[in-house]
PDB file of N, CA and C in Angstrom:
ATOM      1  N   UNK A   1     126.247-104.272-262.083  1.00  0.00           N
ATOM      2  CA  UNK A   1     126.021-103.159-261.191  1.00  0.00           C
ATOM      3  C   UNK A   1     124.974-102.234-261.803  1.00  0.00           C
ATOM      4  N   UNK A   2     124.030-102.231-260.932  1.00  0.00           N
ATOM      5  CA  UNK A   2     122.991-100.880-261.550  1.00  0.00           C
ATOM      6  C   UNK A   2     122.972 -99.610-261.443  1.00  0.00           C
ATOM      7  N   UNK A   3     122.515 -98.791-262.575  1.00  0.00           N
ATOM      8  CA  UNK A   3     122.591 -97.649-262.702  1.00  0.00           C
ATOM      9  C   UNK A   3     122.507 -96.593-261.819  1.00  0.00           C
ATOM     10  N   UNK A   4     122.948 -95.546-260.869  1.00  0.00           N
ATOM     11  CA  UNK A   4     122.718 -94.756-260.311  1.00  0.00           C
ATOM     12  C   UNK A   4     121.441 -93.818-261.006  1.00  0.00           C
ATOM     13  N   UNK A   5     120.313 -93.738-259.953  1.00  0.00           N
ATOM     14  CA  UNK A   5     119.493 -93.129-260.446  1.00  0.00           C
ATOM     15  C   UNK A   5     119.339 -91.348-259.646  1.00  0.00           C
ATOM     16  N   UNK A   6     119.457 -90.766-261.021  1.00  0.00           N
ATOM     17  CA  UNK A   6     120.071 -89.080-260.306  1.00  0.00           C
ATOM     18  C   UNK A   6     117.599 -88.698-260.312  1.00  0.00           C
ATOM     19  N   UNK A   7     117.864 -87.810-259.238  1.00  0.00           N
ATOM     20  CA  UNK A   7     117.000 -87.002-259.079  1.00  0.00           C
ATOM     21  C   UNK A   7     116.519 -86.135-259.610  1.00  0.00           C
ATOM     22  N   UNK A   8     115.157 -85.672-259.890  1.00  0.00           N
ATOM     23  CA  UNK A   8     115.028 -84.546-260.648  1.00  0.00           C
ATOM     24  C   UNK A   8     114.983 -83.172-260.209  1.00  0.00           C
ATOM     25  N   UNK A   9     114.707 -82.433-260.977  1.00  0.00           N
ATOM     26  CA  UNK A   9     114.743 -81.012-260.801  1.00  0.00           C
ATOM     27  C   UNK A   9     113.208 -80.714-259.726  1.00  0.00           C
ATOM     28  N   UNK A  10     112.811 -80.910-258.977  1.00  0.00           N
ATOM     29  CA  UNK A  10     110.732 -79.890-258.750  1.00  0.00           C
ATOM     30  C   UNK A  10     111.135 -79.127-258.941  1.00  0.00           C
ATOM     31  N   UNK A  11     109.753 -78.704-259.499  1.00  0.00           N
ATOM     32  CA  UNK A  11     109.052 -77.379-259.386  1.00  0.00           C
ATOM     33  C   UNK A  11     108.599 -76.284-258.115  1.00  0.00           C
ATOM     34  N   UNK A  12     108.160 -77.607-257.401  1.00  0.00           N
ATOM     35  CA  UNK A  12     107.388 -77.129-256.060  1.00  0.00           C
ATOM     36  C   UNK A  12     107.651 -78.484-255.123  1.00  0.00           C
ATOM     37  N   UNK A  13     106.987 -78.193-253.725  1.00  0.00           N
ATOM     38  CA  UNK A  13     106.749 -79.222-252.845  1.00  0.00           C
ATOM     39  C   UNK A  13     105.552 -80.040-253.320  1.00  0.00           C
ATOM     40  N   UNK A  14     104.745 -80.199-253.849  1.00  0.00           N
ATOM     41  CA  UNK A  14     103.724 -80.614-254.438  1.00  0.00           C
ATOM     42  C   UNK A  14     104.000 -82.002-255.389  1.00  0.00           C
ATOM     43  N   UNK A  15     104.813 -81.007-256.445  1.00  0.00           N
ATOM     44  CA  UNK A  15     105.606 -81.833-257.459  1.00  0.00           C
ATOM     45  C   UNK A  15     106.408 -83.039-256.765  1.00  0.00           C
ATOM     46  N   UNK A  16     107.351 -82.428-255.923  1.00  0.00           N
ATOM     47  CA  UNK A  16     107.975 -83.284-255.099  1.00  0.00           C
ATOM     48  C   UNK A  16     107.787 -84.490-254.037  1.00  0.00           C
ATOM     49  N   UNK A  17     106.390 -84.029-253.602  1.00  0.00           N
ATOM     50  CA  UNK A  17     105.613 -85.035-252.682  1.00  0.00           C
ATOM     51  C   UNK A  17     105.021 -86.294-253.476  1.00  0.00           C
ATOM     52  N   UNK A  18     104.515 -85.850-254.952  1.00  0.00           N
ATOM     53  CA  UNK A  18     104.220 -86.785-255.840  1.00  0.00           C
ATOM     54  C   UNK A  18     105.090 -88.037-256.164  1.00  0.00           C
ATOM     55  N   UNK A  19     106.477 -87.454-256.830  1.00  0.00           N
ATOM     56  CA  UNK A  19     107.547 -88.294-256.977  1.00  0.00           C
ATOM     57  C   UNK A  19     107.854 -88.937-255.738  1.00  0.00           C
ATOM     58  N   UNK A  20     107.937 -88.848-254.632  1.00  0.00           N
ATOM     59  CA  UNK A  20     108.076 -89.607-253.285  1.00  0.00           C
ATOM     60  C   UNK A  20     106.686 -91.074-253.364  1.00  0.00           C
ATOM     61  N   UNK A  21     105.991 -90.426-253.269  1.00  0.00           N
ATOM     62  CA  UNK A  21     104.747 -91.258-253.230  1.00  0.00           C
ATOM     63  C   UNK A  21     105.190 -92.204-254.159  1.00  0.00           C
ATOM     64  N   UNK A  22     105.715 -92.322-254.891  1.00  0.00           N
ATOM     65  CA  UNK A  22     105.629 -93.242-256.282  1.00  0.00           C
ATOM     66  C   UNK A  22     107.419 -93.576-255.983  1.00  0.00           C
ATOM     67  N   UNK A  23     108.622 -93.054-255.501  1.00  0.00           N
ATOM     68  CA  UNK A  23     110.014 -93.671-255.765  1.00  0.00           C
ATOM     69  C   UNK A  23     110.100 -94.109-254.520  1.00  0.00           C
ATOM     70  N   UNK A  24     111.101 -95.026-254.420  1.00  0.00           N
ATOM     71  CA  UNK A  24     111.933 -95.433-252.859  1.00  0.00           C
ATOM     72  C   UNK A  24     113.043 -94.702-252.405  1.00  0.00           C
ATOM     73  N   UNK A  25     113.157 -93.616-251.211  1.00  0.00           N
ATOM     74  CA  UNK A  25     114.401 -92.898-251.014  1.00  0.00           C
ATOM     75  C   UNK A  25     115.696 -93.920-251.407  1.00  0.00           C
ATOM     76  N   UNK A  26     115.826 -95.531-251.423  1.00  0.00           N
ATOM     77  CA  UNK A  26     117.422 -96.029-251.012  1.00  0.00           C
ATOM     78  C   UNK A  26     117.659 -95.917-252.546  1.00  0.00           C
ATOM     79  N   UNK A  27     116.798 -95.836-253.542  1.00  0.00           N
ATOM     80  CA  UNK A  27     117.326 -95.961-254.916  1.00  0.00           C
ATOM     81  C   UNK A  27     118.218 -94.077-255.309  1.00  0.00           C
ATOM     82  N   UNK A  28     117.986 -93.495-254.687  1.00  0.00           N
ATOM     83  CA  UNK A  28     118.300 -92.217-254.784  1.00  0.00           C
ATOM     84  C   UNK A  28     119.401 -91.568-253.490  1.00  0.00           C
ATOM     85  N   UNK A  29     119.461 -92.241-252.493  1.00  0.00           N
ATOM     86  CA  UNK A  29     120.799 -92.048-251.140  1.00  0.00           C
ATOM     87  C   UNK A  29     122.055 -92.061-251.758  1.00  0.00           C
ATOM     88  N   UNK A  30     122.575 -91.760-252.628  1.00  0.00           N
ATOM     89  CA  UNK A  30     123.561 -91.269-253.364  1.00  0.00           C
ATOM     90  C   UNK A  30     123.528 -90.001-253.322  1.00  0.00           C
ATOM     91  N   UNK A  31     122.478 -89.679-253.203  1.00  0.00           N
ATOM     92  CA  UNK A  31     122.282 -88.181-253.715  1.00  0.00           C
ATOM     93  C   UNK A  31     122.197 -87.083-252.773  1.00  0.00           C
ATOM     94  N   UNK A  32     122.586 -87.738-251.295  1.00  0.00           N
ATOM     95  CA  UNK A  32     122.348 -86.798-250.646  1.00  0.00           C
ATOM     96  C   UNK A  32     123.280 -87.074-250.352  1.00  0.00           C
ATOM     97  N   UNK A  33     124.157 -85.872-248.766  1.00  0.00           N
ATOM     98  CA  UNK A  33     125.000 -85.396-248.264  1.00  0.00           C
ATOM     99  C   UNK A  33     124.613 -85.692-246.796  1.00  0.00           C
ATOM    100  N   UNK A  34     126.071 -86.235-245.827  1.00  0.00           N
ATOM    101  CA  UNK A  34     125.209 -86.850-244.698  1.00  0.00           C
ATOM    102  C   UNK A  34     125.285 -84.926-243.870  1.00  0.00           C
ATOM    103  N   UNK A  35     124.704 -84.789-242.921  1.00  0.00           N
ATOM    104  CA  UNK A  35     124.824 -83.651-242.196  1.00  0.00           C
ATOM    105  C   UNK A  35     125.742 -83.945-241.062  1.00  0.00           C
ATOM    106  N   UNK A  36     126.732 -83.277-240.942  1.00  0.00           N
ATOM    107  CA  UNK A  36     127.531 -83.264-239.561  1.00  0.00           C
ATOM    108  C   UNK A  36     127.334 -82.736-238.642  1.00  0.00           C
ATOM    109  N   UNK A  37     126.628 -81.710-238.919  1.00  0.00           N
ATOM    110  CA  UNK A  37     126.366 -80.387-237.813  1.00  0.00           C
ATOM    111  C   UNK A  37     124.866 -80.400-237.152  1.00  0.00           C
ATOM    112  N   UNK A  38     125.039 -80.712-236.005  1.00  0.00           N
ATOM    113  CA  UNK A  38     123.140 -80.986-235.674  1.00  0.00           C
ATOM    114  C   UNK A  38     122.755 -79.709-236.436  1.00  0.00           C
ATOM    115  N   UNK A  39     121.384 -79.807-236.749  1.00  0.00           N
ATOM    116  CA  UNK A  39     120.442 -78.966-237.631  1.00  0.00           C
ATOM    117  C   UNK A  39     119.331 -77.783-236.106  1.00  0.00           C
ATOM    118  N   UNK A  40     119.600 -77.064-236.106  1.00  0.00           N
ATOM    119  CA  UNK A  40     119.045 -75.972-234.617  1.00  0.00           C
ATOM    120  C   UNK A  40     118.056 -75.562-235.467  1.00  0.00           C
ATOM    121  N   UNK A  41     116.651 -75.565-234.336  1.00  0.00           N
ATOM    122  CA  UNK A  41     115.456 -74.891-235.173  1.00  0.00           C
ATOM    123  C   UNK A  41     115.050 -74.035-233.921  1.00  0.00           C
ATOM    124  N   UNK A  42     115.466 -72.756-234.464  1.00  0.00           N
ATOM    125  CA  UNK A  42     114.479 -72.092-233.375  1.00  0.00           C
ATOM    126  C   UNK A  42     113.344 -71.549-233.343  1.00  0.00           C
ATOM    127  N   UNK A  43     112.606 -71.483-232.506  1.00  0.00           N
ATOM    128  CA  UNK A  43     111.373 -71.111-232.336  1.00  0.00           C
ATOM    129  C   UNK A  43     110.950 -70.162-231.804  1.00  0.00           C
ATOM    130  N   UNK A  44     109.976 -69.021-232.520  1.00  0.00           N
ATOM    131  CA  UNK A  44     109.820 -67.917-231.875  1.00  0.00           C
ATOM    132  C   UNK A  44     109.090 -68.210-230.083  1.00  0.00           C
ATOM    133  N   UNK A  45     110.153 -67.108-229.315  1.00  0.00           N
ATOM    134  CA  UNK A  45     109.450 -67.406-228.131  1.00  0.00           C
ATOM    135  C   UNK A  45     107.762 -66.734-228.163  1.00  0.00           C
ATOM    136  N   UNK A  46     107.146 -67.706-227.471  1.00  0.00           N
ATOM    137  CA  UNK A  46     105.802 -67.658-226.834  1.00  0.00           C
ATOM    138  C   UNK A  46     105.368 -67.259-225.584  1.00  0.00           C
ATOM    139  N   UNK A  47     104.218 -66.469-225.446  1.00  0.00           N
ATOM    140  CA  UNK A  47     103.649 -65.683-224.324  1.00  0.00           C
ATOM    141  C   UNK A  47     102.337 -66.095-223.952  1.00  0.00           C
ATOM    142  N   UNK A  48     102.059 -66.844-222.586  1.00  0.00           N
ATOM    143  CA  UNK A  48     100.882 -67.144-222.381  1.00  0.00           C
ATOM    144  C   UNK A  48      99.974 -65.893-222.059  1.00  0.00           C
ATOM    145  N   UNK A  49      98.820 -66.470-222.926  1.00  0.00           N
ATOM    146  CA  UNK A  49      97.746 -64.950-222.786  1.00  0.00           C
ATOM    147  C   UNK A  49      96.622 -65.837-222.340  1.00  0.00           C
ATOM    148  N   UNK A  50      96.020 -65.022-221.297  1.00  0.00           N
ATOM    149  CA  UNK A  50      95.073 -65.512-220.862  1.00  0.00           C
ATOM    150  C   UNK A  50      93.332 -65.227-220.871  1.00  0.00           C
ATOM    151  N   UNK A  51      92.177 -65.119-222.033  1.00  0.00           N
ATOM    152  CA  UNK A  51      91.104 -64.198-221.807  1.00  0.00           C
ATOM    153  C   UNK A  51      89.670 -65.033-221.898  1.00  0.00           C
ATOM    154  N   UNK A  52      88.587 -64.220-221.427  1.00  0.00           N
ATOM    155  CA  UNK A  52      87.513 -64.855-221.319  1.00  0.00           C
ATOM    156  C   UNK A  52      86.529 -65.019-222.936  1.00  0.00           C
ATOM    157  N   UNK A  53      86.162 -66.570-222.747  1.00  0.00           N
ATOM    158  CA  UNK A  53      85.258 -66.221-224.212  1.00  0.00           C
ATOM    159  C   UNK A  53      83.827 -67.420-223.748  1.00  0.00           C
ATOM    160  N   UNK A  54      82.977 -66.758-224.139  1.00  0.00           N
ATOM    161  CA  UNK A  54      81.797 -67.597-223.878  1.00  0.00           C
ATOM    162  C   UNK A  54      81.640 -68.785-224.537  1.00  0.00           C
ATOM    163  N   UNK A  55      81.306 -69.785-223.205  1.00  0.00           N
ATOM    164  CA  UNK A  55      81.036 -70.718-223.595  1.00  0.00           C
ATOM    165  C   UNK A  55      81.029 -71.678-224.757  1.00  0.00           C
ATOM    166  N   UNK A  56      79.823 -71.000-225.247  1.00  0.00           N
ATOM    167  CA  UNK A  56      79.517 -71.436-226.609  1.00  0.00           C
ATOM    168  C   UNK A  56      80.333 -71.508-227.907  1.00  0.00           C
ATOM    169  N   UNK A  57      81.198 -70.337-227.790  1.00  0.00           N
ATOM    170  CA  UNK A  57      82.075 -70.036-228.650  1.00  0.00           C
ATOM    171  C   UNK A  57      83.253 -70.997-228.587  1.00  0.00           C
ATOM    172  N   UNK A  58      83.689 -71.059-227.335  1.00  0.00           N
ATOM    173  CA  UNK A  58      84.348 -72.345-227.074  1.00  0.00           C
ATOM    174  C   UNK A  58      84.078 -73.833-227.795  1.00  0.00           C
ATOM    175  N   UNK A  59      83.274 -73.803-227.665  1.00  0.00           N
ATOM    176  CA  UNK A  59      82.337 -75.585-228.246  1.00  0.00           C
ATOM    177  C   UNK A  59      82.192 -75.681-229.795  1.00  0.00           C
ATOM    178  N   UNK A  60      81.873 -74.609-230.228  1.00  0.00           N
ATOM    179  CA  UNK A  60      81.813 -74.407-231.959  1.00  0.00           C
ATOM    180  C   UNK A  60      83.402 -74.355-231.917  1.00  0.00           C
ATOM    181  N   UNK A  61      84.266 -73.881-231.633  1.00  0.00           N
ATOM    182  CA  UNK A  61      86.070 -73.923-231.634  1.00  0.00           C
ATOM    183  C   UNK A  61      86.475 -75.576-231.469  1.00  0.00           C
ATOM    184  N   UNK A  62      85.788 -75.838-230.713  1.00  0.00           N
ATOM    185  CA  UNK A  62      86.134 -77.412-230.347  1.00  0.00           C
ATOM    186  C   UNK A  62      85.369 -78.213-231.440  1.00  0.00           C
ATOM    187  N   UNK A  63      84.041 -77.806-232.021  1.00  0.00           N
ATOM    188  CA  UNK A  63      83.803 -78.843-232.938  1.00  0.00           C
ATOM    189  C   UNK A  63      84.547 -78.787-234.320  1.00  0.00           C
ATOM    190  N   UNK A  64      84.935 -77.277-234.489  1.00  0.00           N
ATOM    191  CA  UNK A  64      85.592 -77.601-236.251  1.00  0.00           C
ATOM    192  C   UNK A  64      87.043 -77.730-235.774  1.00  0.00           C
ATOM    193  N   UNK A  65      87.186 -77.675-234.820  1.00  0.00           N
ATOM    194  CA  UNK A  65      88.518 -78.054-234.582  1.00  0.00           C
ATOM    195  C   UNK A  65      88.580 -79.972-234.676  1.00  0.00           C
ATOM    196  N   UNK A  66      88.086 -80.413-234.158  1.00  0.00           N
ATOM    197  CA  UNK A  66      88.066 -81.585-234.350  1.00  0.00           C
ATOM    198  C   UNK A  66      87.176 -82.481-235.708  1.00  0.00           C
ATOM    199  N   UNK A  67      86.288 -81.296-236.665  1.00  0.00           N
ATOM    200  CA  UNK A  67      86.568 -81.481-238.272  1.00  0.00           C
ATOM    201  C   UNK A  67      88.443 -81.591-238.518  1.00  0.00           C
ATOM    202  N   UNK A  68      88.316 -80.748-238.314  1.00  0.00           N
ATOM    203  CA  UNK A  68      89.673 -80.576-239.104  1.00  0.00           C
ATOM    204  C   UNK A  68      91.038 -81.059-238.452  1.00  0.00           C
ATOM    205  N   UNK A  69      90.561 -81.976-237.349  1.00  0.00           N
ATOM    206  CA  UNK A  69      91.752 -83.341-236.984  1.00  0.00           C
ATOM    207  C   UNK A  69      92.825 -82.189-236.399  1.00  0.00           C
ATOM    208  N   UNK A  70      92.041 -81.221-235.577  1.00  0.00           N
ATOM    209  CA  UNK A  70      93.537 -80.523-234.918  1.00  0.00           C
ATOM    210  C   UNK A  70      92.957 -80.300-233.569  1.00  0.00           C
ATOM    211  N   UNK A  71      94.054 -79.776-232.865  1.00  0.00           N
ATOM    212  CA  UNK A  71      93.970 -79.041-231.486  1.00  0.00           C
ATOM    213  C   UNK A  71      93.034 -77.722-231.949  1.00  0.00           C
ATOM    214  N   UNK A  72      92.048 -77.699-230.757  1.00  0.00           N
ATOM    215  CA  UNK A  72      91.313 -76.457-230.505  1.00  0.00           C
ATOM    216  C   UNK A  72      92.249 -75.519-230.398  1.00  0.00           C
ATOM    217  N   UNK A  73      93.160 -75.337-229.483  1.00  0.00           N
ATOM    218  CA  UNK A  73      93.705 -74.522-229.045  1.00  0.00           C
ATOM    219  C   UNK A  73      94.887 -73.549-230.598  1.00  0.00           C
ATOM    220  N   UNK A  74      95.448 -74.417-231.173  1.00  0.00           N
ATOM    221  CA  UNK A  74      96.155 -74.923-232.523  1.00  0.00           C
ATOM    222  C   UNK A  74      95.095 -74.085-233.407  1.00  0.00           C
ATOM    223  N   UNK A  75      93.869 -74.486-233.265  1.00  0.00           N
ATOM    224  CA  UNK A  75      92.728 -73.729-234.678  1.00  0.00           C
ATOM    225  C   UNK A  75      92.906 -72.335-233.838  1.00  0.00           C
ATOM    226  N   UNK A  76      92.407 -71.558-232.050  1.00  0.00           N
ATOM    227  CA  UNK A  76      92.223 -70.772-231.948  1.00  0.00           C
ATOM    228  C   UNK A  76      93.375 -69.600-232.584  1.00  0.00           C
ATOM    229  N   UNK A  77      94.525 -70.077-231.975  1.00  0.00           N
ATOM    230  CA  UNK A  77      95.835 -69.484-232.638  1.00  0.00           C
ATOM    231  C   UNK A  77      96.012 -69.166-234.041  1.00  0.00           C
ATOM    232  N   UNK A  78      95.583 -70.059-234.203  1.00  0.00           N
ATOM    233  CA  UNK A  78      95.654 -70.035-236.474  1.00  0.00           C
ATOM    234  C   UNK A  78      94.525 -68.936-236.749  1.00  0.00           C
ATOM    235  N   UNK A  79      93.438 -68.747-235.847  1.00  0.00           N
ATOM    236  CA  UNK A  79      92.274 -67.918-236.148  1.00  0.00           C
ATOM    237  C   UNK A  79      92.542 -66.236-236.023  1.00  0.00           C
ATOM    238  N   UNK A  80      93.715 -66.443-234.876  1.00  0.00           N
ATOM    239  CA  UNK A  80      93.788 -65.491-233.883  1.00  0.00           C
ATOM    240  C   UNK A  80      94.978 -64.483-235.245  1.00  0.00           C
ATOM    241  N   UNK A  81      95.924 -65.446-235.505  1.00  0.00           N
ATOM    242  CA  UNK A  81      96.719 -65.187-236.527  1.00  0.00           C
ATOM    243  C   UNK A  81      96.189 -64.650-237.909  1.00  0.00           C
ATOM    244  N   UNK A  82      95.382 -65.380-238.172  1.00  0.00           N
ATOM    245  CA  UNK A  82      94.604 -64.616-239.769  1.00  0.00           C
ATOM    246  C   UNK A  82      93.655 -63.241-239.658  1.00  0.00           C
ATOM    247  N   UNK A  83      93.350 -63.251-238.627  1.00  0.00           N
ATOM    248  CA  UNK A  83      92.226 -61.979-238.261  1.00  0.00           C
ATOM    249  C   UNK A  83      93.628 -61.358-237.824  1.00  0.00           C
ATOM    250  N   UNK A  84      94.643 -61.411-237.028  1.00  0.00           N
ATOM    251  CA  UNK A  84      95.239 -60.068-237.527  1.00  0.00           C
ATOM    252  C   UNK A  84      96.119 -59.836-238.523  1.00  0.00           C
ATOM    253  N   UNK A  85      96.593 -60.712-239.685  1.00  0.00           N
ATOM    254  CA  UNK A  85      96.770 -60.847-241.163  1.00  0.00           C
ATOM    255  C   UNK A  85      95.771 -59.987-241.648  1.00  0.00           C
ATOM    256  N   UNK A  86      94.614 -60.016-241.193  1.00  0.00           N
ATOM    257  CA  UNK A  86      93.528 -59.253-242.182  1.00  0.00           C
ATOM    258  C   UNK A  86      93.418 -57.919-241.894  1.00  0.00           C
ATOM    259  N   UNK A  87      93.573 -57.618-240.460  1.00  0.00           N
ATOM    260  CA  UNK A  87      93.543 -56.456-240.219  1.00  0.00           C
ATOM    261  C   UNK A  87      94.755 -55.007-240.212  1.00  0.00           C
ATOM    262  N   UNK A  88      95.983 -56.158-240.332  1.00  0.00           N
ATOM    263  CA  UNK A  88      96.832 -55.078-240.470  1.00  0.00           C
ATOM    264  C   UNK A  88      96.971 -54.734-242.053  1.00  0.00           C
ATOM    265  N   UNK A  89      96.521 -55.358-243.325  1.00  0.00           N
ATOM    266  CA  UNK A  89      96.214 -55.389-244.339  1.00  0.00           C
ATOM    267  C   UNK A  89      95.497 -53.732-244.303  1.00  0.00           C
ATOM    268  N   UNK A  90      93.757 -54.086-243.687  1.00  0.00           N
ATOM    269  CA  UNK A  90      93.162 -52.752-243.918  1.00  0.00           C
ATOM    270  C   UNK A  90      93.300 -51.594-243.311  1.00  0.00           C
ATOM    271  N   UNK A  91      94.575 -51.839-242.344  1.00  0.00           N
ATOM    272  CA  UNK A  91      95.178 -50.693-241.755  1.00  0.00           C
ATOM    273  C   UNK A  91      96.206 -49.899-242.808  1.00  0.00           C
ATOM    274  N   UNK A  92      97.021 -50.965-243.272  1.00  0.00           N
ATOM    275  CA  UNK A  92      98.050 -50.203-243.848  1.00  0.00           C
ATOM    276  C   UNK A  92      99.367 -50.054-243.522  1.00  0.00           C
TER     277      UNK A  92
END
C-alpha cells in the first residue's frame, strides 16, 4: 500500500498554481473534504447604463480588447472601474 501523500503549506496562489502544474489532484483526494452544502455565489446586482461614445473610440476598445483575448464590453467595464479607482484616490 502506498504512502499517503499530505499537501503542502503555499505561500500564495502562484506558489500553488505551480505545484498543480507539476502534481496529479487523485494522489492528494485524501486531503480534501467532500462539500454537502451547495456552495451560493452571489453577485453584485448590475445596472444597465446606456451612453454615447464615438465611433472610433469604440474600434480602438474593440482592438485591444481582442489583444488581450477578452470581451470589449468586459475591457470597457474594467476601464470604467480603474478610472474610478483612480479618481476617488485623488479625491480623498
Amino acid at each position: 500500500m502506498s504512502e499517503k501523500k499530505k499537501l503542502p503549506e503555499f505561500k500564495n496562489e502562484d506558489e500553488e498554481r505551480e505545484f498543480w502544474e507539476t502534481h496529479d489532484f487523485t494522489d492528494y483526494v485524501h486531503e480534501f473534504e467532500e462539500v454537502k452544502e451547495p456552495i451560493v455565489v452571489t453577485r453584485p446586482k448590475k445596472r444597465l447604463v446606456t451612453f454615447r461614445m464615438e465611433e472610433e473610440a469604440v474600434e480602438r476598445i474593440k482592438r485591444l480588447a481582442d489583444r488581450k483575448g477578452m470581451g470589449w464590453q468586459t475591457l470597457m467595464r474594467a476601464l470604467i472601474y480603474e478610472g474610478l479607482e483612480e479618481e476617488e484616490k485623488r479625491a480623498g
